[in-house]
N, C-alpha and C. Protein backbone atom coordinates (compact mmCIF):
# COMPACT_ATOMS: atom_id res chain seq x y z
N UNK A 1 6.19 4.26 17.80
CA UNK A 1 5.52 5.51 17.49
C UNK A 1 4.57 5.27 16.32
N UNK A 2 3.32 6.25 16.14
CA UNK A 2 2.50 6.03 14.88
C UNK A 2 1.39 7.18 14.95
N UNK A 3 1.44 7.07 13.36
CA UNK A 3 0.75 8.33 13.52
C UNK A 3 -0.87 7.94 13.36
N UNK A 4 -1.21 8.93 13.48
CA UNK A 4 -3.37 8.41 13.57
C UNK A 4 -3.17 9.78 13.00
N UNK A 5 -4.54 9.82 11.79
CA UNK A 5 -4.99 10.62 10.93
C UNK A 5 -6.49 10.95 11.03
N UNK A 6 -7.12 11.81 11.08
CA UNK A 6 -8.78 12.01 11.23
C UNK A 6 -8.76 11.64 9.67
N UNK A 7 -10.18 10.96 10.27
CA UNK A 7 -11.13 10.51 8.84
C UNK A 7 -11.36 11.80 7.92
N UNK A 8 -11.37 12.90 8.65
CA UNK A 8 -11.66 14.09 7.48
C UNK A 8 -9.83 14.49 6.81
N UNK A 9 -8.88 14.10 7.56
CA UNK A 9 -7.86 14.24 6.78
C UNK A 9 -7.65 13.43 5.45
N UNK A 10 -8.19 11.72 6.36
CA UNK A 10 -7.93 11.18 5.11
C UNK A 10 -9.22 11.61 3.35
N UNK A 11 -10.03 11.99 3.69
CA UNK A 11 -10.55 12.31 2.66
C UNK A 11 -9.99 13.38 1.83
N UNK A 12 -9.64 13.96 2.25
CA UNK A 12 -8.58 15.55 2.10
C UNK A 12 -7.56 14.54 1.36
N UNK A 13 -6.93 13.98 1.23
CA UNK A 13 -5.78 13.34 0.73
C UNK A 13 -4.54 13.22 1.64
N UNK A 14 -4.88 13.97 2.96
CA UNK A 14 -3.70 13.34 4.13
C UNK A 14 -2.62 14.85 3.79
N UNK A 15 -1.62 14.79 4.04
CA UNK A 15 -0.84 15.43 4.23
C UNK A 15 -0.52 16.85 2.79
N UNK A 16 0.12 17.61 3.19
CA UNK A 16 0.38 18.65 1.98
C UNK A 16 1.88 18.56 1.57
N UNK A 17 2.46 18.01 2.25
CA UNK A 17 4.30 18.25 1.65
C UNK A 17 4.73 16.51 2.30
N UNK A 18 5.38 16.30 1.24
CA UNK A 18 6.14 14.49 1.41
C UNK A 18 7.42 14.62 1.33
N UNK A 19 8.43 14.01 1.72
CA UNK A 19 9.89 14.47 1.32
C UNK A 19 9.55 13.65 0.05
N UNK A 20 11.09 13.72 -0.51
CA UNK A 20 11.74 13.39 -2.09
C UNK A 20 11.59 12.27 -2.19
N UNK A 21 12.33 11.37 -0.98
CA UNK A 21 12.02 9.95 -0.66
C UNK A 21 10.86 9.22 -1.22
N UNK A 22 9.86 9.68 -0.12
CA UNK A 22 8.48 9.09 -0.37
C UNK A 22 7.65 9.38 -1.85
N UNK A 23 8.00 10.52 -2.45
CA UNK A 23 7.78 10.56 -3.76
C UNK A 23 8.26 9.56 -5.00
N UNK A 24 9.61 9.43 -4.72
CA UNK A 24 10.22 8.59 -5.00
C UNK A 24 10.45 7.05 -5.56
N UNK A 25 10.11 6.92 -3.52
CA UNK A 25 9.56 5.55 -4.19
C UNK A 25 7.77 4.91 -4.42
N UNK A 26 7.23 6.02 -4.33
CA UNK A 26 5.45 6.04 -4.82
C UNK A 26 5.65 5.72 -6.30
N UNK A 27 6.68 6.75 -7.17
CA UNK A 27 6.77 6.71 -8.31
C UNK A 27 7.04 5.18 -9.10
N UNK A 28 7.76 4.79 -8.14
CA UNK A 28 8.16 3.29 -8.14
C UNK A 28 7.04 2.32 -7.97
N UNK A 29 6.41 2.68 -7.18
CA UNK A 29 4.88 1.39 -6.89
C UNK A 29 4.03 2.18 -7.98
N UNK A 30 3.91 3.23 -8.50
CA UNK A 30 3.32 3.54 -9.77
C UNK A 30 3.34 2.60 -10.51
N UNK A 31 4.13 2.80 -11.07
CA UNK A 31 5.16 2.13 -12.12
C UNK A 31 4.75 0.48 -11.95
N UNK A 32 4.52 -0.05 -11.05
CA UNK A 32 4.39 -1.60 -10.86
C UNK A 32 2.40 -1.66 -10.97
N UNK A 33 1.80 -0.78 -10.85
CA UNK A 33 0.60 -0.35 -10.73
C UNK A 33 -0.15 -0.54 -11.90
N UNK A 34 1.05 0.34 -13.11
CA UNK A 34 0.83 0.29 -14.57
C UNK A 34 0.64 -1.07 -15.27
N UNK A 35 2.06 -1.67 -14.09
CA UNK A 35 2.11 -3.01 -15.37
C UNK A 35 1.34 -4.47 -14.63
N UNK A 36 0.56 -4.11 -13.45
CA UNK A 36 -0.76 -4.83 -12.87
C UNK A 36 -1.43 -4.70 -14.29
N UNK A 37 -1.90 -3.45 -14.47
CA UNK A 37 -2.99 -3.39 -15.86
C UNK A 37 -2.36 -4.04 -16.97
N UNK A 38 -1.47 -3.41 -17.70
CA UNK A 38 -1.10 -3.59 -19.12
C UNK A 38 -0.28 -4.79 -18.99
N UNK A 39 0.27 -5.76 -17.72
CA UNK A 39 0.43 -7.16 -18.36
C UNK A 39 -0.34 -8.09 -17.82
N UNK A 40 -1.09 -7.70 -17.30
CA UNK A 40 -1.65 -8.72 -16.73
C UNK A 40 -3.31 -8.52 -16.38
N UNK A 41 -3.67 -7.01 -16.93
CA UNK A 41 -5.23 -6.67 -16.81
C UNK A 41 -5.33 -6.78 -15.57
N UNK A 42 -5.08 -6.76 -14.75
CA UNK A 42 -5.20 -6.69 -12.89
C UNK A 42 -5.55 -5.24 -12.32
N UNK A 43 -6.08 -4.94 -11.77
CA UNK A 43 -6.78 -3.56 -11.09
C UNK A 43 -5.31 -2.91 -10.45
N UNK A 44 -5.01 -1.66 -11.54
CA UNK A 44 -3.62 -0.95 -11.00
C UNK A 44 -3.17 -0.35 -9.27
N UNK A 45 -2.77 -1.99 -9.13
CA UNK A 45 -2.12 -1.22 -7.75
C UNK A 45 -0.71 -2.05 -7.38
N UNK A 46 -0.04 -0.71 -6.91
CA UNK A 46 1.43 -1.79 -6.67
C UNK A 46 2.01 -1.20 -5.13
N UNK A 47 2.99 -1.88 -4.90
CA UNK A 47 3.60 -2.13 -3.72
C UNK A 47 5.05 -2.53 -3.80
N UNK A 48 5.67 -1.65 -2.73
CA UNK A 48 7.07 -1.95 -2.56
C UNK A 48 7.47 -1.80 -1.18
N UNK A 49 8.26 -2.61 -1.05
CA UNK A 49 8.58 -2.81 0.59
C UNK A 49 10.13 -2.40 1.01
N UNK A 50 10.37 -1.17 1.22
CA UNK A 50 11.89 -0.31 1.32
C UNK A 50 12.34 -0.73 2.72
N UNK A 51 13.09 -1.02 2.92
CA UNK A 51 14.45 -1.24 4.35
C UNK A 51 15.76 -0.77 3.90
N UNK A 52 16.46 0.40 4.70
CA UNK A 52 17.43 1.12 4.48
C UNK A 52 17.74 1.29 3.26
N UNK A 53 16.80 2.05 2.56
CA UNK A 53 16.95 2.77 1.25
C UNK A 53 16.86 1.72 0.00
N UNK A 54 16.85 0.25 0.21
CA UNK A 54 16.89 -0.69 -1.02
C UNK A 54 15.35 -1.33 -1.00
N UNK A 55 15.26 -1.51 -2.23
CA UNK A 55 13.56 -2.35 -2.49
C UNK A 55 14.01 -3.87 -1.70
N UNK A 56 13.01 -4.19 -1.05
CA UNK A 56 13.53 -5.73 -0.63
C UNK A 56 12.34 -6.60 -1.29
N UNK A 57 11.04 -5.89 -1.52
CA UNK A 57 10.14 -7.13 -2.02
C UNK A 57 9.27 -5.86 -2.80
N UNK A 58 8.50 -6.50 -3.60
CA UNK A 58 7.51 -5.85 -4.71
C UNK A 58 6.84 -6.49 -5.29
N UNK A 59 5.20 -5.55 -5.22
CA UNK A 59 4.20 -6.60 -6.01
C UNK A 59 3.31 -5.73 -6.50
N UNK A 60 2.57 -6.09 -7.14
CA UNK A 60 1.37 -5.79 -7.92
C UNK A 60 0.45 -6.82 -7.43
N UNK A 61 -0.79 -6.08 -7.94
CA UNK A 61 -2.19 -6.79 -7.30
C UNK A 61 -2.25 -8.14 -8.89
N UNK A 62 -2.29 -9.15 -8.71
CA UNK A 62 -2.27 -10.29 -9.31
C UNK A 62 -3.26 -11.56 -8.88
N UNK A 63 -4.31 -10.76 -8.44
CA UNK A 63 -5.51 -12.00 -7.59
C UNK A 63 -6.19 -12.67 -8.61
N UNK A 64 -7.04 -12.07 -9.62
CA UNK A 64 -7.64 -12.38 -11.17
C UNK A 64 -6.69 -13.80 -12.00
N UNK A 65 -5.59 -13.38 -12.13
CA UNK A 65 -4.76 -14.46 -13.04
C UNK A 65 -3.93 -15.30 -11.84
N UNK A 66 -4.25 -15.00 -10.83
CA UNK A 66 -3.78 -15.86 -10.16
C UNK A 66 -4.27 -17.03 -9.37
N UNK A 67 -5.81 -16.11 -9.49
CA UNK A 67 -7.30 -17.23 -9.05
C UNK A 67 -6.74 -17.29 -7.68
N UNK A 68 -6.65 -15.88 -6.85
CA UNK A 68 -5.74 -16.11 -5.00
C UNK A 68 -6.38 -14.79 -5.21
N UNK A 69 -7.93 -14.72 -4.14
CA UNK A 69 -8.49 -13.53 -3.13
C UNK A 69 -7.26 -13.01 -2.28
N UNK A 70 -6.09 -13.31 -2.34
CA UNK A 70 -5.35 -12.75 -0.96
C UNK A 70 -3.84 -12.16 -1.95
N UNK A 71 -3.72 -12.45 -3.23
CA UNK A 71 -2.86 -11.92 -4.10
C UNK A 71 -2.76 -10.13 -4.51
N UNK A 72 -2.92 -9.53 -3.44
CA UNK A 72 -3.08 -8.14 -3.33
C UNK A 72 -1.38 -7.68 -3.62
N UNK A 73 -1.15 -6.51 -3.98
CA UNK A 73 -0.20 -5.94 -4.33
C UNK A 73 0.64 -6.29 -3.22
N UNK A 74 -0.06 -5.72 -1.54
CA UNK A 74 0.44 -5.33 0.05
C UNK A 74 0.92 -6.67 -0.13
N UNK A 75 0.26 -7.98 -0.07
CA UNK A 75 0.64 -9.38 0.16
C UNK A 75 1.85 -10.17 -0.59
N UNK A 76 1.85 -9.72 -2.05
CA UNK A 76 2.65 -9.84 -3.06
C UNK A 76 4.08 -9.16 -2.49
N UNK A 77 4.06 -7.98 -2.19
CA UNK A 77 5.65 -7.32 -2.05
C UNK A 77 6.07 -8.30 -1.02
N UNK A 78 5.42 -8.08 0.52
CA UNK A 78 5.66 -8.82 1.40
C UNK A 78 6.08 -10.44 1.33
N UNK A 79 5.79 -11.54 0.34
CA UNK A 79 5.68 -12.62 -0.21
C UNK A 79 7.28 -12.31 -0.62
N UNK A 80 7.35 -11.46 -1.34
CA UNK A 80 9.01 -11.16 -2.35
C UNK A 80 9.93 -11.21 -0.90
N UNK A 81 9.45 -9.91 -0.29
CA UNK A 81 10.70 -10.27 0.58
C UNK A 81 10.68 -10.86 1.11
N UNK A 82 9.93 -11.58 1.87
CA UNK A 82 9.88 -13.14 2.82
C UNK A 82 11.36 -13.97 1.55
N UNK A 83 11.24 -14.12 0.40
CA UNK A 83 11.40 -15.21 -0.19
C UNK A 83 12.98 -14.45 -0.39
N UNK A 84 13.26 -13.15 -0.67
CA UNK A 84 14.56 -12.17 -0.51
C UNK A 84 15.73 -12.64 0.80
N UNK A 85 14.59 -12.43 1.57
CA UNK A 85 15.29 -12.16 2.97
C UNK A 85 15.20 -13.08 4.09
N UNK A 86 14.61 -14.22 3.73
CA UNK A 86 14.37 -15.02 4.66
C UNK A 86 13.50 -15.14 5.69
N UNK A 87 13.07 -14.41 6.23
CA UNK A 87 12.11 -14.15 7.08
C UNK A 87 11.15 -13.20 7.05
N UNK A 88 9.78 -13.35 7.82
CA UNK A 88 8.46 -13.06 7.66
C UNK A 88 8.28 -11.96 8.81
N UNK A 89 9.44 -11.02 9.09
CA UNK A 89 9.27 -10.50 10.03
C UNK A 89 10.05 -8.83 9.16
N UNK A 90 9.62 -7.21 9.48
CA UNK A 90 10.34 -6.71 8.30
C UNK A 90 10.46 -5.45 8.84
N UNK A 91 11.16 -5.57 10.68
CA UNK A 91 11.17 -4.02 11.01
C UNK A 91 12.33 -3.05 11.07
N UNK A 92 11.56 -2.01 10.72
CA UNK A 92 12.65 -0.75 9.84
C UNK A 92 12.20 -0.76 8.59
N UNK A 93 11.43 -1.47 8.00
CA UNK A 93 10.93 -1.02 6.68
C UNK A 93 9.54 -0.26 6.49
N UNK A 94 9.41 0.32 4.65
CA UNK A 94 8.57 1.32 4.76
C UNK A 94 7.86 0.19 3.47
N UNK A 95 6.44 0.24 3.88
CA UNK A 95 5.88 -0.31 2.35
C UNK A 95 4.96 0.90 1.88
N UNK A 96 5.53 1.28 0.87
CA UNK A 96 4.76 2.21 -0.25
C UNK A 96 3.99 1.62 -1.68
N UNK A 97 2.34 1.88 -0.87
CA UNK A 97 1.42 1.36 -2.49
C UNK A 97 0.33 1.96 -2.58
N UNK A 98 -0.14 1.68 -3.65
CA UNK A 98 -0.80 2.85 -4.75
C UNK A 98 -2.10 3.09 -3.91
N UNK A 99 -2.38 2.14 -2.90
CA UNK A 99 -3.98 2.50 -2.46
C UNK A 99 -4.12 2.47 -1.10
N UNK A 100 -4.66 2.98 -0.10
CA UNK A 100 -5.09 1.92 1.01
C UNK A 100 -5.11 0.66 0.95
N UNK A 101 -4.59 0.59 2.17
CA UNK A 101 -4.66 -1.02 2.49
C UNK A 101 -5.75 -1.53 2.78
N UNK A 102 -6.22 -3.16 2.64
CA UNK A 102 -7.87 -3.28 3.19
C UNK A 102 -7.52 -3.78 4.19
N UNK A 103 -8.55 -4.37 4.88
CA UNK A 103 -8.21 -5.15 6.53
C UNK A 103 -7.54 -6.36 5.90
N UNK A 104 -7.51 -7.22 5.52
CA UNK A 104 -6.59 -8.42 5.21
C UNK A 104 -5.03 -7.61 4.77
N UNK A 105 -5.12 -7.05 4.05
CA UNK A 105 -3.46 -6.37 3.99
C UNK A 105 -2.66 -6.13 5.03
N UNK A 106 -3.90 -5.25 5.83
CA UNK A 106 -3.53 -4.49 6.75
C UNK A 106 -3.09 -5.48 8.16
N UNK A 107 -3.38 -6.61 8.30
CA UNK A 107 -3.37 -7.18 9.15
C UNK A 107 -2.05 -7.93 9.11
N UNK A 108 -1.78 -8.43 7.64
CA UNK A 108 -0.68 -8.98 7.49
C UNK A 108 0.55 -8.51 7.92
N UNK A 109 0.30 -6.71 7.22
CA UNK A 109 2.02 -5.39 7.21
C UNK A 109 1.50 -5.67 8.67
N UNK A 110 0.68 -5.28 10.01
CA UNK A 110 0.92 -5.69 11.05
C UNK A 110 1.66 -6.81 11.79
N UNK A 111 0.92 -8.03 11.19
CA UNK A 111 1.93 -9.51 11.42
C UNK A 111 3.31 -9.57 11.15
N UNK A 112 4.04 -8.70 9.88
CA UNK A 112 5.00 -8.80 9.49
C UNK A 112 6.07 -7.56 10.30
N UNK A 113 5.42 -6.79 11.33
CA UNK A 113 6.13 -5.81 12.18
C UNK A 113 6.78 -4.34 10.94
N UNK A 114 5.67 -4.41 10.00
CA UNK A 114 6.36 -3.20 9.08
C UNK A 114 6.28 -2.04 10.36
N UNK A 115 7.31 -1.17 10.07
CA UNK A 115 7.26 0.02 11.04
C UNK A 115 6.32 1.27 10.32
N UNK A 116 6.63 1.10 8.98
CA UNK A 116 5.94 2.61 8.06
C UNK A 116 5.15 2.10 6.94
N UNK A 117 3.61 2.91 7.14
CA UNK A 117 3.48 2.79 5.31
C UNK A 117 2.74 3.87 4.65
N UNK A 118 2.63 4.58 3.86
CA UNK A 118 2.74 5.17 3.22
C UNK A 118 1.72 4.98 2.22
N UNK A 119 0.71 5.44 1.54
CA UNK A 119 0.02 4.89 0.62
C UNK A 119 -0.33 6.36 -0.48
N UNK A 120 -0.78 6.39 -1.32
CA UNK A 120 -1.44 7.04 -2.33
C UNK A 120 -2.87 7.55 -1.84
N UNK A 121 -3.63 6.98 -2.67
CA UNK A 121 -5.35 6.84 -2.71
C UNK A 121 -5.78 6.41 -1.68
N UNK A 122 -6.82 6.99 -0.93
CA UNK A 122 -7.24 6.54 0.15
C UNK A 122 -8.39 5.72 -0.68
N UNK A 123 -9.17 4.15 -0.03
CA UNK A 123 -9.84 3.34 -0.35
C UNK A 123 -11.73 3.53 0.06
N UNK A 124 -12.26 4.46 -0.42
CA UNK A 124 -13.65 4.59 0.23
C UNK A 124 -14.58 3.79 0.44
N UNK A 125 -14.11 2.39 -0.12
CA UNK A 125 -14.81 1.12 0.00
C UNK A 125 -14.45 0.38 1.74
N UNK A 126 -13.09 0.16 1.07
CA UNK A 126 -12.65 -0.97 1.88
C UNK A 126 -11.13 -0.48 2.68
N UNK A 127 -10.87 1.21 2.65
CA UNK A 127 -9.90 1.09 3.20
C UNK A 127 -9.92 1.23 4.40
N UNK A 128 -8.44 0.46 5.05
CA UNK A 128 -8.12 0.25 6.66
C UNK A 128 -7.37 0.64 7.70
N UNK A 129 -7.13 2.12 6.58
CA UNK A 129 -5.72 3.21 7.49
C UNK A 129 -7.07 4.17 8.13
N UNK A 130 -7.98 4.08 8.20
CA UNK A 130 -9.03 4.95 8.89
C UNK A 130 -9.61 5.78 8.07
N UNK A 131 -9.86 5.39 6.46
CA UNK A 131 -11.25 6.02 6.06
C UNK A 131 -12.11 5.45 6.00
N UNK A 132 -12.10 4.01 6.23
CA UNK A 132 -13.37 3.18 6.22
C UNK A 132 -13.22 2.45 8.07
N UNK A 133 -12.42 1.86 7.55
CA UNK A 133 -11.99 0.59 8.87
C UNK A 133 -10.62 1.53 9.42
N UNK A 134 -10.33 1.39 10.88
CA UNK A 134 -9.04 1.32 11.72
C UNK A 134 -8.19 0.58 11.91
N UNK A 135 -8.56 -0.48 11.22
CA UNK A 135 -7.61 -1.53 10.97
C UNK A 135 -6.03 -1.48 11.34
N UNK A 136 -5.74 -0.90 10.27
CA UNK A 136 -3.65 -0.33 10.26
C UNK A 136 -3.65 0.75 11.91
N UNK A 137 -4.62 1.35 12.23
CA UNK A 137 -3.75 2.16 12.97
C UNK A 137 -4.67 1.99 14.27
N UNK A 138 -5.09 0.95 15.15
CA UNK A 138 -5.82 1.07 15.89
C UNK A 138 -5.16 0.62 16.99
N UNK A 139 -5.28 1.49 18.03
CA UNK A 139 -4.24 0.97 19.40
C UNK A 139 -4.44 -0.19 20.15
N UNK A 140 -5.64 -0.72 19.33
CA UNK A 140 -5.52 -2.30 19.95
C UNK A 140 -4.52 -3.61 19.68
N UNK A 141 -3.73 -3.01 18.80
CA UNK A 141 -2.18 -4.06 18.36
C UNK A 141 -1.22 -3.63 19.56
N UNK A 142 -0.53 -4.75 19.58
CA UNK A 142 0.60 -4.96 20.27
C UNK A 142 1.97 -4.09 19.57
N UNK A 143 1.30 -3.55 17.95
CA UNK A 143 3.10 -3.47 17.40
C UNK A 143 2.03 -2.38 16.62
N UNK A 144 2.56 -0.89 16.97
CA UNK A 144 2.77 0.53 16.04
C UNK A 144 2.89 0.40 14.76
N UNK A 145 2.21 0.55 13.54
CA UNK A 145 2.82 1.30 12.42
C UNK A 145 2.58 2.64 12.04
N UNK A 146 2.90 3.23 11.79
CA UNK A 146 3.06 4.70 11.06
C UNK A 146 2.13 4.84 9.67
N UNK A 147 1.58 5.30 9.84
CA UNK A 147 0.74 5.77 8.64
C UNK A 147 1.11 6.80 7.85
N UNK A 148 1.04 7.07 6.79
CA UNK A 148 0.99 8.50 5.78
C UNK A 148 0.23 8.53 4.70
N UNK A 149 -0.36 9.22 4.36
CA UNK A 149 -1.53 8.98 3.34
C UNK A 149 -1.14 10.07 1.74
N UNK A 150 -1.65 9.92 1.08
CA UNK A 150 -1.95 11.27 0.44
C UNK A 150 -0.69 11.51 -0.88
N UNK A 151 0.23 10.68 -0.72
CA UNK A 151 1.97 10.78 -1.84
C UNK A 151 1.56 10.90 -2.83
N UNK A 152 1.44 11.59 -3.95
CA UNK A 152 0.57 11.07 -5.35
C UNK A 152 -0.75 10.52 -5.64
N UNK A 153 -1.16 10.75 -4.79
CA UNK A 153 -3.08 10.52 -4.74
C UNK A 153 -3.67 11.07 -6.10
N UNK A 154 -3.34 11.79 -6.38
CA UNK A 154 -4.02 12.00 -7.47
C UNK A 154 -3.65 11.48 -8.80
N UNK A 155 -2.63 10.69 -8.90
CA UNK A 155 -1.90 9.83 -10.13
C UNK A 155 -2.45 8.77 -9.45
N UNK A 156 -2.23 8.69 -8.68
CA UNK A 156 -3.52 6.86 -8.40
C UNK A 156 -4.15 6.65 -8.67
N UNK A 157 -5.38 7.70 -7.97
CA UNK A 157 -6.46 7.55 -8.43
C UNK A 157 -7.07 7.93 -9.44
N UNK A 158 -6.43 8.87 -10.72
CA UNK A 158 -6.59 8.78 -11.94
C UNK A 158 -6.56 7.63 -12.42
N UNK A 159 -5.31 6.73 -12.61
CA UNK A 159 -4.95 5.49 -12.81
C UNK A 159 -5.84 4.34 -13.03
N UNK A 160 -6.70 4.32 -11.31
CA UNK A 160 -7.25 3.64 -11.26
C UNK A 160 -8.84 4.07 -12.05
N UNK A 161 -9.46 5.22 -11.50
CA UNK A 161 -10.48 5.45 -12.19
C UNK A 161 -10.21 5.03 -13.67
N UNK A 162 -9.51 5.69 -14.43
CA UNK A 162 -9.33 5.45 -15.96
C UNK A 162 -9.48 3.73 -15.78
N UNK A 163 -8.89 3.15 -15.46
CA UNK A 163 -9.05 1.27 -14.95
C UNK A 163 -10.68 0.97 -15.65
N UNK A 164 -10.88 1.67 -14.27
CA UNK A 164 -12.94 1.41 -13.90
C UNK A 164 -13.37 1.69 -15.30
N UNK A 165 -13.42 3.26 -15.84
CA UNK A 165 -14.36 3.77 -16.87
C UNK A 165 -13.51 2.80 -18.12
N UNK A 166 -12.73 2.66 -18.02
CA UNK A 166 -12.72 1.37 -19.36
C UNK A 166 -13.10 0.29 -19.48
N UNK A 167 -13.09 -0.56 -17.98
CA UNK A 167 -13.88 -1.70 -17.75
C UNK A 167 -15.59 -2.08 -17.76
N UNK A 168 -15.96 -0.31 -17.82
CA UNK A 168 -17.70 -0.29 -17.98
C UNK A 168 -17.87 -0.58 -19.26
């Protein structure tokens, strides 16, 4: 199953009511978002990868100090739990992070059979849940994920803006 969102939803910020859950653990990829910036000066975005209610992998965007174009928050959680759980495969889980996914993220949580994800901030550049690219949700994959947009969008993208206007 999966959901598809109109491009005018996602600009809207996606949905109006989230359960507790998904708040929850947004608050949680917040939180990893923060300390992208303040330990490591990295563009605040984080990621967590939930299977039956426990974190199994988590990341922050770490591409800058890591000198790795592909060190994205999405890639980072996924990386944790590969190295958690043994395998590169992760269905029944939900990954919740601070932004849209881009097409390289997005391709990966596909490769890796995530069932759900969940994001914050929609990406007007480069995102791939269908405000830029269809990437995450396009019925040309073999394997469904679930989309949800919109959990705290506006603590994101504060977050991040404040990021930008300090970096000018």
């Amino acid at each position: 199953m999966r959901a598809r969102r109109s491009k005018a939803a996602a600009e809207q910020g996606m949905a109006e009511h989230h359960s507790d859950e998904d708040l929850h653990w947004m608050q949680q990829a917040l939180l990893l978002a923060r300390r992208a910036e303040e330990e490591h000066g990295e563009v605040p975005v984080g990621a967590l990868l939930v299977l039956d209610g426990t974190v199994v992998g988590e990341g922050h965007n770490h591409n800058i100090g890591l000198n790795d174009p592909s060190a994205h928050a999405e890639i980072q959680a996924l990386r944790d739990a590969g190295r958690r759980l043994g395998n590169y495969r992760f269905p029944g889980a939900t990954l919740y992070v601070t932004l849209e996914p881009c097409a390289m993220c997005a391709m990966a949580l596909i490769h890796a059979r995530i069932t759900r994800v969940v994001y914050a901030a929609t990406d007007p550049k480069t995102g791939a849940a269908g405000s830029v690219f269809d990437t995450l949700i396009s019925e040309r994959h073999n394997h469904r994920i679930v989309v949800e947009g919109g959990v705290a969008a506006d603590q994101s993208s504060e977050l991040l803006r404040a990021f930008f206007r300090r970096r000018r």
